[in-house]
PDB file of N, CA and C in Angstrom:
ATOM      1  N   UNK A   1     -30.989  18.250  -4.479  1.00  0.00           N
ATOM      2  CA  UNK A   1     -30.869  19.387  -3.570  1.00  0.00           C
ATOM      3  C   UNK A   1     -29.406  19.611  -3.199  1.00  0.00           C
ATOM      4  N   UNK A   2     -29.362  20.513  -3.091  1.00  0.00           N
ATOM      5  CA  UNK A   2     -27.788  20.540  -2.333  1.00  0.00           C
ATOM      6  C   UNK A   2     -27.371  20.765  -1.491  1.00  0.00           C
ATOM      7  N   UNK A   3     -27.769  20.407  -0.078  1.00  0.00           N
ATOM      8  CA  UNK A   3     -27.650  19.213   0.806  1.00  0.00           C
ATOM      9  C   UNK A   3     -27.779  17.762   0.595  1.00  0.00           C
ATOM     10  N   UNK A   4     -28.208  17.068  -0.760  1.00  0.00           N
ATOM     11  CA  UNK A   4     -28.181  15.885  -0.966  1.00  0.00           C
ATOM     12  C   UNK A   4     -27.031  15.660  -0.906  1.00  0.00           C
ATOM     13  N   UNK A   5     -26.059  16.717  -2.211  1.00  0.00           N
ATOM     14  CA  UNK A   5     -24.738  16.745  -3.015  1.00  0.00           C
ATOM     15  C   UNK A   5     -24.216  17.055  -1.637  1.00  0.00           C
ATOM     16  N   UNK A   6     -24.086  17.861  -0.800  1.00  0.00           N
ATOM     17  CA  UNK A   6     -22.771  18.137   0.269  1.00  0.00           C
ATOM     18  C   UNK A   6     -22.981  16.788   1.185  1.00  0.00           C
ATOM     19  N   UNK A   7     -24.062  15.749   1.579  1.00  0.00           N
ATOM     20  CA  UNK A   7     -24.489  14.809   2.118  1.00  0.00           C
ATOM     21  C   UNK A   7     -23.312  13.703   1.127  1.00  0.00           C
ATOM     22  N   UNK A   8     -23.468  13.579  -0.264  1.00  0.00           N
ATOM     23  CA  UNK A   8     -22.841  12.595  -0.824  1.00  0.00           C
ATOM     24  C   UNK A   8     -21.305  12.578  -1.054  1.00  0.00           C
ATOM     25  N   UNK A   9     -20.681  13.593  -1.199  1.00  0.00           N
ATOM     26  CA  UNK A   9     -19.414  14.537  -0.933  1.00  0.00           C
ATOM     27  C   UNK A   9     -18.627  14.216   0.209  1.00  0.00           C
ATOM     28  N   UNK A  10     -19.329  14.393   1.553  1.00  0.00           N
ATOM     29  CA  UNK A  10     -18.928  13.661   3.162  1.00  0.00           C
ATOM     30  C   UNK A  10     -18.720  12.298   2.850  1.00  0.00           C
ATOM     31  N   UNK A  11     -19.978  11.614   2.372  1.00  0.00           N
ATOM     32  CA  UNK A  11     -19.746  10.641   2.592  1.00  0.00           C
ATOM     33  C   UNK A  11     -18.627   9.671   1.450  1.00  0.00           C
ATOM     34  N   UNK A  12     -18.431  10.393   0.796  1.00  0.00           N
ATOM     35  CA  UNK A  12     -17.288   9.620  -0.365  1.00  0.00           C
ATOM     36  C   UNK A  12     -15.117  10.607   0.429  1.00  0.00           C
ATOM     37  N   UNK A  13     -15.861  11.159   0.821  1.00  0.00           N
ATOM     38  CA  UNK A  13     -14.694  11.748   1.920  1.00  0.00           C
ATOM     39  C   UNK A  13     -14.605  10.669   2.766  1.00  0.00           C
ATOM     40  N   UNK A  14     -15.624  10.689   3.464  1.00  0.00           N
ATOM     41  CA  UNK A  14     -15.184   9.089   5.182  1.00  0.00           C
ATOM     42  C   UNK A  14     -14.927   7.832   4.419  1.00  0.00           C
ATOM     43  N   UNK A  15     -15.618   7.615   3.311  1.00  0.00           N
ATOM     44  CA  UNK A  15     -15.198   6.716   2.505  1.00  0.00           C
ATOM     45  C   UNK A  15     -13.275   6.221   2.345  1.00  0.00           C
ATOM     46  N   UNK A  16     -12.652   7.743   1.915  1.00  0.00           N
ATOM     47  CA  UNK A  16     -11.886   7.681   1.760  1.00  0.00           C
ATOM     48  C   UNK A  16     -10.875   7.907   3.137  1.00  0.00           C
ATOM     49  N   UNK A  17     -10.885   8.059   3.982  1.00  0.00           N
ATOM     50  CA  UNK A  17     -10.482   8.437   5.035  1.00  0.00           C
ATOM     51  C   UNK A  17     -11.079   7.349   5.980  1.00  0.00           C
ATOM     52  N   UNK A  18     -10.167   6.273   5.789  1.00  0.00           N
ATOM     53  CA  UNK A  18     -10.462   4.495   6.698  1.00  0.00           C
ATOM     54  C   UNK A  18     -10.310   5.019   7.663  1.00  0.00           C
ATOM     55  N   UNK A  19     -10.401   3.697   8.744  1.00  0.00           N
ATOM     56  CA  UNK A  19      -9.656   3.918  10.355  1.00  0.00           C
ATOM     57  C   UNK A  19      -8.058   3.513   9.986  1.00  0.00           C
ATOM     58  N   UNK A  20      -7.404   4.146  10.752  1.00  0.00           N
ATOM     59  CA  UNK A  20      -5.805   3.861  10.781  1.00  0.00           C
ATOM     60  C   UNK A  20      -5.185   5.179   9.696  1.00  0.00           C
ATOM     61  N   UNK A  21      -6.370   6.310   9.444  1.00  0.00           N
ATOM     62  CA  UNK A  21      -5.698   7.403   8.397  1.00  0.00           C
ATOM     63  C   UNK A  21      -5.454   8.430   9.417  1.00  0.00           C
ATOM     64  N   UNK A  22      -4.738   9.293   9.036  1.00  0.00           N
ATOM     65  CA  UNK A  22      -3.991  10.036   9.904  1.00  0.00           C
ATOM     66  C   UNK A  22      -4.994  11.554  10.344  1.00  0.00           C
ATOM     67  N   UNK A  23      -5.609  11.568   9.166  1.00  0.00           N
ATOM     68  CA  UNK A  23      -7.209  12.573   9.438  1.00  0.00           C
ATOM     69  C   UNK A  23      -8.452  11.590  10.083  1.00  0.00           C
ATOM     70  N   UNK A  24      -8.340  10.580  10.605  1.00  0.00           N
ATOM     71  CA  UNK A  24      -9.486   9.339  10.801  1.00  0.00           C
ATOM     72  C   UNK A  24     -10.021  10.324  12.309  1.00  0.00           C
ATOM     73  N   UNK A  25      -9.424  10.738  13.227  1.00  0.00           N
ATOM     74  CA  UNK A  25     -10.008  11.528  14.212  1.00  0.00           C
ATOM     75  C   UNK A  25     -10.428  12.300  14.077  1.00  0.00           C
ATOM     76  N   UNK A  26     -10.617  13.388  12.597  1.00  0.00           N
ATOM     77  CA  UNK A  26     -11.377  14.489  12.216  1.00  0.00           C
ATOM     78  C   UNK A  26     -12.656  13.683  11.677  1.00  0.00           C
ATOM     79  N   UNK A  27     -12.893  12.941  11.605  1.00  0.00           N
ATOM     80  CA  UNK A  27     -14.466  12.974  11.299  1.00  0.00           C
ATOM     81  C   UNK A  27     -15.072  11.936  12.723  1.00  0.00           C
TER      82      UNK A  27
END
């Protein structure tokens, strides 16, 4: 579905975006 795909997308984004990243307060 694709909300699965925009669901798996976020989450390989926060993935990439640790704590201590400079976008870490946008999510």
């Amino acid at each position: 579905s694709a909300g699965g795909k925009v669901c798996a997308i976020c989450r390989g984004i926060f993935v990439a975006v640790k704590e201590g990243h400079p976008a870490y307060h946008r999510w």
